[in-house]
Protein backbone atom coordinates (compact mmCIF):
# COMPACT_ATOMS: atom_id res chain seq x y z
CA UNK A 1 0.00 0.00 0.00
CA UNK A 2 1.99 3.52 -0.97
CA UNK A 3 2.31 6.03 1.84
CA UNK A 4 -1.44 7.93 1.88
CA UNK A 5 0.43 11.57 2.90
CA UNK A 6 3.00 13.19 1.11
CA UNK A 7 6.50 13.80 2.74
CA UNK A 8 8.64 15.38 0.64
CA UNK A 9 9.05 18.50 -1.12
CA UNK A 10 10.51 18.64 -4.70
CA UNK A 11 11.91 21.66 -6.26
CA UNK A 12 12.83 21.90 -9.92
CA UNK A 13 16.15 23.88 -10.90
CA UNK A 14 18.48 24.66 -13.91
CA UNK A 15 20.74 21.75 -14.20
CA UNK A 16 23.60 22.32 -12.65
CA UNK A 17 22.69 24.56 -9.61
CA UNK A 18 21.12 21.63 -7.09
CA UNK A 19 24.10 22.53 -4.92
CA UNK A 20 22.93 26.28 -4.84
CA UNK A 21 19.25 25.41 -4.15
CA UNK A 22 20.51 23.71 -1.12
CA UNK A 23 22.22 26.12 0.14
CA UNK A 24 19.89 28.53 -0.17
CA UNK A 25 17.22 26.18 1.30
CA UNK A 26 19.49 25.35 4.58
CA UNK A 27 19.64 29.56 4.92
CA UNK A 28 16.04 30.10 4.63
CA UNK A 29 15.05 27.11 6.84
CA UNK A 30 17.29 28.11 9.46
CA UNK A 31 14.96 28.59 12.24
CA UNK A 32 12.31 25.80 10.69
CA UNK A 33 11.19 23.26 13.71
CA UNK A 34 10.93 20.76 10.94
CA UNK A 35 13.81 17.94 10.37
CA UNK A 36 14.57 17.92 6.98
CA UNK A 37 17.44 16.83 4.52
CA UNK A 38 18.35 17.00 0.76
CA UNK A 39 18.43 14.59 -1.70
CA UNK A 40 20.21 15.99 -4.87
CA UNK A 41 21.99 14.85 -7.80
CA UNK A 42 24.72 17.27 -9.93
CA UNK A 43 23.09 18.23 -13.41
CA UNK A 44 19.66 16.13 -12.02
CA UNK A 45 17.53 19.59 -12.49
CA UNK A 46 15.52 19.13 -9.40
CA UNK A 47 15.98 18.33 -5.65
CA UNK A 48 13.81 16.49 -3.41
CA UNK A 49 13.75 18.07 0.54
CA UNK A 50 12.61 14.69 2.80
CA UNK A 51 11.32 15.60 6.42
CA UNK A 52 12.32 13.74 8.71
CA UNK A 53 10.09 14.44 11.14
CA UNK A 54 6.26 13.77 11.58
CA UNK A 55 5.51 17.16 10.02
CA UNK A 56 3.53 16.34 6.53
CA UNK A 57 4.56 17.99 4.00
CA UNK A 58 1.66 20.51 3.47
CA UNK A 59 3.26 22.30 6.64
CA UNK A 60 6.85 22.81 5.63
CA UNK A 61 5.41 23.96 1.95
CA UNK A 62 3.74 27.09 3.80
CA UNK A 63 7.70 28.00 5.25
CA UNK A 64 8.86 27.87 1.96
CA UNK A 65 7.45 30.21 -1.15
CA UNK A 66 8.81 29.84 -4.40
CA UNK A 67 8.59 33.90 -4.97
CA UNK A 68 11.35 33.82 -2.25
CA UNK A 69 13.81 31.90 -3.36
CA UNK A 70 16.53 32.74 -5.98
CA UNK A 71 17.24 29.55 -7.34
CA UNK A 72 14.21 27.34 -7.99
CA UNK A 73 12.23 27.50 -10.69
CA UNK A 74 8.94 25.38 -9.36
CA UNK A 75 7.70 23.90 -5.74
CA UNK A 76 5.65 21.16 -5.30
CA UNK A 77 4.53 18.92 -1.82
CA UNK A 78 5.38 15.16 -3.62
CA UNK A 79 5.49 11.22 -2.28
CA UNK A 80 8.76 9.60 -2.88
CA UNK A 81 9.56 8.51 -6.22
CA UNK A 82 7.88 5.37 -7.11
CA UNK A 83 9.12 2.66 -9.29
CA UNK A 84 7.01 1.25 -12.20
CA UNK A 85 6.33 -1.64 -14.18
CA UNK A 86 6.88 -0.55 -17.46
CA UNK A 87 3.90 -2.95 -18.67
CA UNK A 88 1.62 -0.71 -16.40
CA UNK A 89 2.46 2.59 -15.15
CA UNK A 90 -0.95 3.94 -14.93
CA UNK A 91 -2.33 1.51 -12.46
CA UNK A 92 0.46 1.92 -10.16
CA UNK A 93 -0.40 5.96 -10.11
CA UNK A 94 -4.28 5.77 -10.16
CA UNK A 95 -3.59 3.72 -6.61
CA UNK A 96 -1.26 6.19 -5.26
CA UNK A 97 -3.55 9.36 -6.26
CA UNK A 98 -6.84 7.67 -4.98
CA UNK A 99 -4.96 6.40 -1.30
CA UNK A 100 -4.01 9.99 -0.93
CA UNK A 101 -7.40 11.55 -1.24
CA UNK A 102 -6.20 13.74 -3.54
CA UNK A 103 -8.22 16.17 -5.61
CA UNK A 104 -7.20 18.71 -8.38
CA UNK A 105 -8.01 20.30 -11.73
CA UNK A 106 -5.56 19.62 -14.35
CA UNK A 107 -2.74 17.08 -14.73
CA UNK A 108 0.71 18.02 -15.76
CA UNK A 109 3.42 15.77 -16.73
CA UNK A 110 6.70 16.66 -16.26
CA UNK A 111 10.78 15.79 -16.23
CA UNK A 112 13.86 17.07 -16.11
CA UNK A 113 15.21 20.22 -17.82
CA UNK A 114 18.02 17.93 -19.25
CA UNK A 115 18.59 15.83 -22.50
CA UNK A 116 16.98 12.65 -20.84
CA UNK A 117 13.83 14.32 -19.71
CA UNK A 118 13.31 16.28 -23.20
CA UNK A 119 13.81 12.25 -24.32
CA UNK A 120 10.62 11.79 -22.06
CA UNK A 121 7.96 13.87 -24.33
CA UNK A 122 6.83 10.88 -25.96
CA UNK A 123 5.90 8.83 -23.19
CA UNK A 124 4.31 11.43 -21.57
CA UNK A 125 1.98 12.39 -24.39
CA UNK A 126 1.03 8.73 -24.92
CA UNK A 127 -0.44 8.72 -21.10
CA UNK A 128 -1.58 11.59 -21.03
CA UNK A 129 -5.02 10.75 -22.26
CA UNK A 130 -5.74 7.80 -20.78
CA UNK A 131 -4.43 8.66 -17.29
CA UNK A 132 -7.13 11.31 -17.57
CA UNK A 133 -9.98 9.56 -18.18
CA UNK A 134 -9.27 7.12 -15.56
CA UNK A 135 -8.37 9.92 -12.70
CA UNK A 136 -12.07 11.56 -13.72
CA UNK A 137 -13.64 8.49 -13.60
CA UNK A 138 -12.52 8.17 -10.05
CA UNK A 139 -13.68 11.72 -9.03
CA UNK A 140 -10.07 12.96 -8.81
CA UNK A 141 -9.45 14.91 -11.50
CA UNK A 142 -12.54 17.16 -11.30
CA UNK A 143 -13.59 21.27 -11.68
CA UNK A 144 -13.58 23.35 -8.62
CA UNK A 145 -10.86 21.34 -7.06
CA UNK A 146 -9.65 24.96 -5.50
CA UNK A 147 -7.38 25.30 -8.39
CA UNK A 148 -4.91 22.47 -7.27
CA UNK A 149 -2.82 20.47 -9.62
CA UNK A 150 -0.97 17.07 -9.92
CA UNK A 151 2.18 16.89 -11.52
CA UNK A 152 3.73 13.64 -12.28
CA UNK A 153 7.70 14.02 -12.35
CA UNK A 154 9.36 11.53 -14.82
CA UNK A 155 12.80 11.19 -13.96
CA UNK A 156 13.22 8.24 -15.59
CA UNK A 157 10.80 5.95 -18.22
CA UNK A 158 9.77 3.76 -14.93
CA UNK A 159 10.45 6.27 -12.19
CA UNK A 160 7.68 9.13 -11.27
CA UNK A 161 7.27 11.39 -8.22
CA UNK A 162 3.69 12.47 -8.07
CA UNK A 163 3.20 15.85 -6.48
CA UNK A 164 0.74 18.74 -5.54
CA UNK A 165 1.10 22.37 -6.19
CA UNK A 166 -1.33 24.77 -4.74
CA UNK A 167 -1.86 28.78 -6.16
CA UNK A 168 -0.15 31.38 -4.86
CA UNK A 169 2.63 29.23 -4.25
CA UNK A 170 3.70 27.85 -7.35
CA UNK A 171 5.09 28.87 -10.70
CA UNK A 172 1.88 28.94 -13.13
CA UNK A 173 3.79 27.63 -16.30
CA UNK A 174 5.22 23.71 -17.05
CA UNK A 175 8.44 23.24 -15.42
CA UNK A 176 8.67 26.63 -14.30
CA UNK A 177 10.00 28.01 -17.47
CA UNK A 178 8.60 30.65 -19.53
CA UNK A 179 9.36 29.75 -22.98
CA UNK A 180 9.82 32.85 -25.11
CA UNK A 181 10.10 33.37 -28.94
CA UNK A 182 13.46 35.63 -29.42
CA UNK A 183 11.89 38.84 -32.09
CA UNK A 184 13.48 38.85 -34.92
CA UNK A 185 14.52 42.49 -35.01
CA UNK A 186 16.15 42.44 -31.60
CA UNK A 187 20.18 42.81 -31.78
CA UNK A 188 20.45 40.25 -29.03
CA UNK A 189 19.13 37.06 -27.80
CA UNK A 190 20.13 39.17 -24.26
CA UNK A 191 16.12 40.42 -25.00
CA UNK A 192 14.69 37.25 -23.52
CA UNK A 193 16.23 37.89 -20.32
CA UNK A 194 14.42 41.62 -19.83
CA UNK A 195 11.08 40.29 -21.34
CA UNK A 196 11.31 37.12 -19.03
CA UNK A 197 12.14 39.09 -15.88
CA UNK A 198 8.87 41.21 -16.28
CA UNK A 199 6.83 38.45 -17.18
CA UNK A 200 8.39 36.85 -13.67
CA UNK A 201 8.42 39.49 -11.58
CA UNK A 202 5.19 41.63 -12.52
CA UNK A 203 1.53 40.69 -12.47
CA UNK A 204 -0.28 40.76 -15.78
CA UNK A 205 -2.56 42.92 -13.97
CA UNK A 206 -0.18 45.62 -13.29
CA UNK A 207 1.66 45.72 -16.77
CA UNK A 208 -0.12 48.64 -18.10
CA UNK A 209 0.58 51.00 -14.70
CA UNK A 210 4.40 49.44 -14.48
CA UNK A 211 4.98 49.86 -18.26
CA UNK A 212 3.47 51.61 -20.35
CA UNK A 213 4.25 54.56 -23.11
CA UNK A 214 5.54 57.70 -21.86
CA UNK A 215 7.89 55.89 -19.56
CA UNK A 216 11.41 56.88 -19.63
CA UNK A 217 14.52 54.51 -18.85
CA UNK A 218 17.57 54.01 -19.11
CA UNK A 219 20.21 51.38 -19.80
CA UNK A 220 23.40 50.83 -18.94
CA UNK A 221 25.82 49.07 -20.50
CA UNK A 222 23.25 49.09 -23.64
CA UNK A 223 25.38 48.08 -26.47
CA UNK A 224 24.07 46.88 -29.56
CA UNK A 225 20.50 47.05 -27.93
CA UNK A 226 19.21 43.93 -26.72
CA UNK A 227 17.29 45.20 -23.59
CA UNK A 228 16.88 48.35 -25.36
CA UNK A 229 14.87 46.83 -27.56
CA UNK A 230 12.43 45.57 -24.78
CA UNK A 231 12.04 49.24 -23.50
CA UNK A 232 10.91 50.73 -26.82
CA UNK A 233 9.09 47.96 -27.16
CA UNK A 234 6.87 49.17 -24.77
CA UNK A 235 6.53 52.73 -26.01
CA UNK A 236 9.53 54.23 -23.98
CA UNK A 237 12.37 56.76 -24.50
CA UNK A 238 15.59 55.02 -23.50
CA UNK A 239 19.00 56.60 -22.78
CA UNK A 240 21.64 54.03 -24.08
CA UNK A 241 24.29 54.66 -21.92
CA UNK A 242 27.72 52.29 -23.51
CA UNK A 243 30.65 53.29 -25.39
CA UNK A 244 29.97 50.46 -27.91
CA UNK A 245 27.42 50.74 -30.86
CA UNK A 246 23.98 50.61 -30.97
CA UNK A 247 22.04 48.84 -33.61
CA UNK A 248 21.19 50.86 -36.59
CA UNK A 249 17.61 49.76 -36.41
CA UNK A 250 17.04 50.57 -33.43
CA UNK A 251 18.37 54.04 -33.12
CA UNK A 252 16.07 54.61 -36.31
CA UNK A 253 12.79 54.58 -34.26
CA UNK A 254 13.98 57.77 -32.30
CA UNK A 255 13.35 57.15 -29.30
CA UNK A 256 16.51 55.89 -27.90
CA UNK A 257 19.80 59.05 -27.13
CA UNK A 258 22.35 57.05 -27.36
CA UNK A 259 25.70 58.13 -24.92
CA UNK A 260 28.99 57.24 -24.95
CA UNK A 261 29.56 56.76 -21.44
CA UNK A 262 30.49 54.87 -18.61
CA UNK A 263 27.45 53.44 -16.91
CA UNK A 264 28.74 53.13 -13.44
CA UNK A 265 29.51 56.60 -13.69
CA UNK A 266 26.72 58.39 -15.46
CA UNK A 267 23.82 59.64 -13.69
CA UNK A 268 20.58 60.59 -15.49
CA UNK A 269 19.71 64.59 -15.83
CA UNK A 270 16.18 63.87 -13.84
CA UNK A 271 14.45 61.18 -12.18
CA UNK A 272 13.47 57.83 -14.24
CA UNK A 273 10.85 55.24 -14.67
CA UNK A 274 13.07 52.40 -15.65
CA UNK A 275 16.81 51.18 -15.09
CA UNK A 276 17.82 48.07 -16.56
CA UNK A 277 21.56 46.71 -16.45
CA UNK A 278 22.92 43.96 -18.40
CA UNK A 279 26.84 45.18 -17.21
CA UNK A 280 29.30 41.95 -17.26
CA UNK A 281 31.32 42.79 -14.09
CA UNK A 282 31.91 41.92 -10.23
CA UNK A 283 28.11 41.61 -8.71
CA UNK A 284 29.31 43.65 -5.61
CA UNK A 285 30.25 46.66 -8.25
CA UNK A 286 27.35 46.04 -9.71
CA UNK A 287 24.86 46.08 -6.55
CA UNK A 288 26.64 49.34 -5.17
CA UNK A 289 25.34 50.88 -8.87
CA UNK A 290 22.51 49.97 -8.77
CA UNK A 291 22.23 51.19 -4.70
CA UNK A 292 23.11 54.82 -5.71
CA UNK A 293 20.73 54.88 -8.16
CA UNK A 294 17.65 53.57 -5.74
CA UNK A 295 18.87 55.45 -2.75
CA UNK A 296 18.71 58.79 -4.88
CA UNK A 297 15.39 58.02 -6.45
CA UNK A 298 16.89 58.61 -9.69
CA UNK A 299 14.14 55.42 -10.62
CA UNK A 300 10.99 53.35 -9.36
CA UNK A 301 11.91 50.21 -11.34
CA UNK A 302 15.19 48.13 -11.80
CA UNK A 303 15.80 45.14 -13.07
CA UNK A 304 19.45 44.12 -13.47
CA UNK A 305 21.89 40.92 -13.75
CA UNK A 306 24.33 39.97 -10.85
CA UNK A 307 27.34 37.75 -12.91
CA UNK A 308 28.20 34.88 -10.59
CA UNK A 309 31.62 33.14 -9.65
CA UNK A 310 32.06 29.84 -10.51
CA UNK A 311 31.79 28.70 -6.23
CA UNK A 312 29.84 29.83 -3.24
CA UNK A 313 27.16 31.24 -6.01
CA UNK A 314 24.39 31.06 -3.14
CA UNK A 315 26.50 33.17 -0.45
CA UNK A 316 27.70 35.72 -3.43
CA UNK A 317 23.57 36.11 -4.12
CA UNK A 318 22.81 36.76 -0.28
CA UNK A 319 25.06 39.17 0.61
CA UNK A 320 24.69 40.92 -2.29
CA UNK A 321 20.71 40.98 -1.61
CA UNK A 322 21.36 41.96 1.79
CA UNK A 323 23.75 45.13 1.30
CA UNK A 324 20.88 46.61 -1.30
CA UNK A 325 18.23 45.59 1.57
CA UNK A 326 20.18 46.73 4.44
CA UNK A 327 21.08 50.51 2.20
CA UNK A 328 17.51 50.71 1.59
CA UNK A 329 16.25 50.39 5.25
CA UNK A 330 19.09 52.48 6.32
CA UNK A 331 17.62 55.19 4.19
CA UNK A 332 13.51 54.23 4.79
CA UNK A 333 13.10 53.64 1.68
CA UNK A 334 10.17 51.23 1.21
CA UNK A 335 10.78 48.68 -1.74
CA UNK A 336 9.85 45.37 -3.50
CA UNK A 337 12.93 43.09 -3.83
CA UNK A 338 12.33 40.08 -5.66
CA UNK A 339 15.63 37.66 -7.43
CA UNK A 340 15.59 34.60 -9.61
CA UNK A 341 17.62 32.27 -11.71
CA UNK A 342 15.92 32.82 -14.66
CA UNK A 343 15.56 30.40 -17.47
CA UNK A 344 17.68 32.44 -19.94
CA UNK A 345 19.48 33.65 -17.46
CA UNK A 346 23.45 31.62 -17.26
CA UNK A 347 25.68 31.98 -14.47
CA UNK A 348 24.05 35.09 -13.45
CA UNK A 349 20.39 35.81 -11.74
CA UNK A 350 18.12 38.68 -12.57
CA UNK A 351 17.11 41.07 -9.52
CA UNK A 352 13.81 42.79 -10.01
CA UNK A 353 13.56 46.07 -7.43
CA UNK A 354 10.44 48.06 -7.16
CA UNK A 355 10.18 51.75 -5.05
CA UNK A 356 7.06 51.74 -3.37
CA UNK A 357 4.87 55.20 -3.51
C-alpha cells in the first residue's frame, strides 16, 4: 500500500545549480522546527527536501514560497519517487492518487530540464489521455478542485514522483520556465532575459501601470541594444548609456539618445521610470550601482543581472541581496525586492527592485 500523505518536497532547478538550491534552502530554513534533509543529484535539475520528522509535508510547503527563493524554478509537496512496471504505469499511479485523497483540476506531466527528460515527451503524451480519463472516472481529477494540480515528475521511463502544487505558491507555467520566442529584429538574444524578468516578476494585472508609453529609462551598458529593444518595445524613451554601438535599427525609431559613457559613472539629468543593467562585471560593483541609483530616487523600477563566480554562487547572491536591503532600510526607503535564476538567465540571476509610492 503507498504512503497515503505526502512527505517530501521537490523543487525543480536549472541543471547544474542543485548545490545552490541547497544552500539557499538550509539559509532560509534556518529557524524551521521541521527535520529535513536534501536529496540531490549534480546536473539532475531538481531536488527532493525529505522531512524527517512527523511534520507532513503541506506544513513545511507554507515555510517555503517559491517567490522567495533565488534559485528554484517550481515547488511542489510530492510522495517519494515510485518505481514502475513498465507494462503498467498507470495503475500503479491511479492507486497512489486515490490512497491519498487527492483532488485537483488539471494534470501536468513533467521531467527534467536535461537531454533525458526532453527524451521523455513521448511517453508522456502517450499517457496523457488515458491517465485522464481514468483519474475523472474516479472523481479525482474534477472542476472546482480549489485550483490544485498534480504533476507527475518523470525522472526516468519507470520512475515518477507524483506531487501537488497549490496557487499562490507555485510557478503557473510547465516546469517553471517561460518559454519565449526571441523577435526577430532584436540585436540580441540578451532580450529574452528583460522580457522574461517582467513576465516573472510583474503581475499581468499591473503591466499597463508598471509599463506603459511615456515611460522613460535608461540602460546601462546598452550596447548593440538587446534590452533596449524591450524598453521601446513598450513605447519608452531610453537613454543608451555604452561606449559600444547601438544597432542601426534601433536608433532609427527615435526614441533611444544614445551616450557614450560609462554606466557606473553616469547619472541621469532627472528622475526615471526604468533602469535596466545587463553590465558583465563583479556583482558587488554592480549592486553598489545599482544602490546609488535607488537610494537617490533617480528610478521606481530596476531590473538588473548579478554575474556569478564559478563557487559559493548562493552566499555571493545573499550578501549581495542583503547590502541593497540593508542601504535601503538604512535610508527608509520602502521597496519590492524580488531575485531569480531565470531560465535564460546563465551563471548570473536577474534582480527585479520596485520603489514603493
Amino acid at each position: 500500500m503507498p504512503n497515503t500523505a505526502p512527505g517530501e518536497l521537490l523543487l525543480y532547478c536549472r541543471p547544474g545549480f542543485e548545490a545552490d538550491l541547497v544552500n539557499e534552502l538550509v539559509d532560509k530554513l534556518e529557524h524551521s522546527e521541521c527535520a529535513w534533509h536534501p536529496v540531490a543529484t549534480t546536473n539532475s535539475g531538481y531536488v527532493r527536501v525529505v522531512i524527517d520528522s512527523d511534520l507532513v509535508a503541506n506544513e513545511l510547503h507554507k515555510e517555503v514560497q517559491l517567490s522567495s527563493l533565488v534559485f528554484a524554478r517550481q515547488i511542489l509537496v510530492a510522495f517519494e519517487p515510485n518505481t514502475l512496471d513498465r507494462n503498467d504505469r498507470i495503475t500503479a499511479i491511479i492507486e497512489q492518487v486515490v490512497a491519498a485523497g487527492w483532488s485537483f483540476e488539471e494534470l501536468w506531466q513533467e521531467s527534467p530540464d536535461t537531454n533525458d527528460g526532453k527524451g521523455l515527451a513521448g511517453l508522456k503524451k502517450s499517457l496523457q489521455r488515458p491517465l485522464e480519463s481514468t483519474l475523472k472516472k474516479r472523481q479525482a481529477l474534477r472542476r472546482k478542485a480549489g485550483k490544485r494540480r498534480l504533476h507527475l515528475f518523470w525522472s526516468s521511463g519507470d520512475t515518477v514522483q507524483l506531487a501537488m502544487s497549490f496557487p499562490q505558491n507555485r510557478s503557473e507555467w510547465p516546469n517553471g520556465i517561460k518559454h519565449l520566442r526571441s523577435p526577430s529584429r532584436a540585436p540580441s538574444r540578451s532580450t529574452l532575459k528583460l522580457e522574461e524578468a517582467w513576465h516573472t516578476f510583474i503581475p499581468s494585472d499591473k503591466w499597463e501601470r508598471r509599463l506603459n508609453a511615456g515611460m522613460q529609462g535608461a540602460d546601462l551598458g546598452a550596447a548593440p541594444g538587446g534590452w533596449t529593444y524591450q524598453l521601446v518595445q513598450q513605447g519608452m524613451y531610453v537613454y543608451a548609456i555604452d561606449n559600444g554601438p547601438m544597432s542601426e535599427e534601433l536608433m532609427r525609431t527615435g526614441q533611444i539618445e544614445h551616450l557614450r559613457e560609462d554606466g557606473f559613472t553616469w547619472s541621469p539629468p532627472y528622475p526615471l521610470d526604468w533602469l535596466v543593467c545587463d553590465i558583465v562585471d563583479r556583482p558587488v560593483r554592480v549592486s553598489e550601482m545599482v544602490e546609488r541609483w535607488l537610494v537617490n530616487r533617480w528610478c521606481r523600477h530596476a531590473i538588473f543581472n548579478l554575474k556569478l563566480p564559478m563557487k559559493k554562487r548562493w552566499q555571493e547572491v545573499k550578501r549581495c541581496l542583503e547590502y541593497l536591503e540593508q542601504r535601503l532600510n538604512d535610508e527608509n526607503i520602502a521597496y519590492e525586492c524580488l531575485a531569480r535564476h531565470l531560465y535564460h538567465d546563465r551563471e548570473e540571476i536577474t534582480v527585479y527592485i520596485r520603489l514603493k509610492e
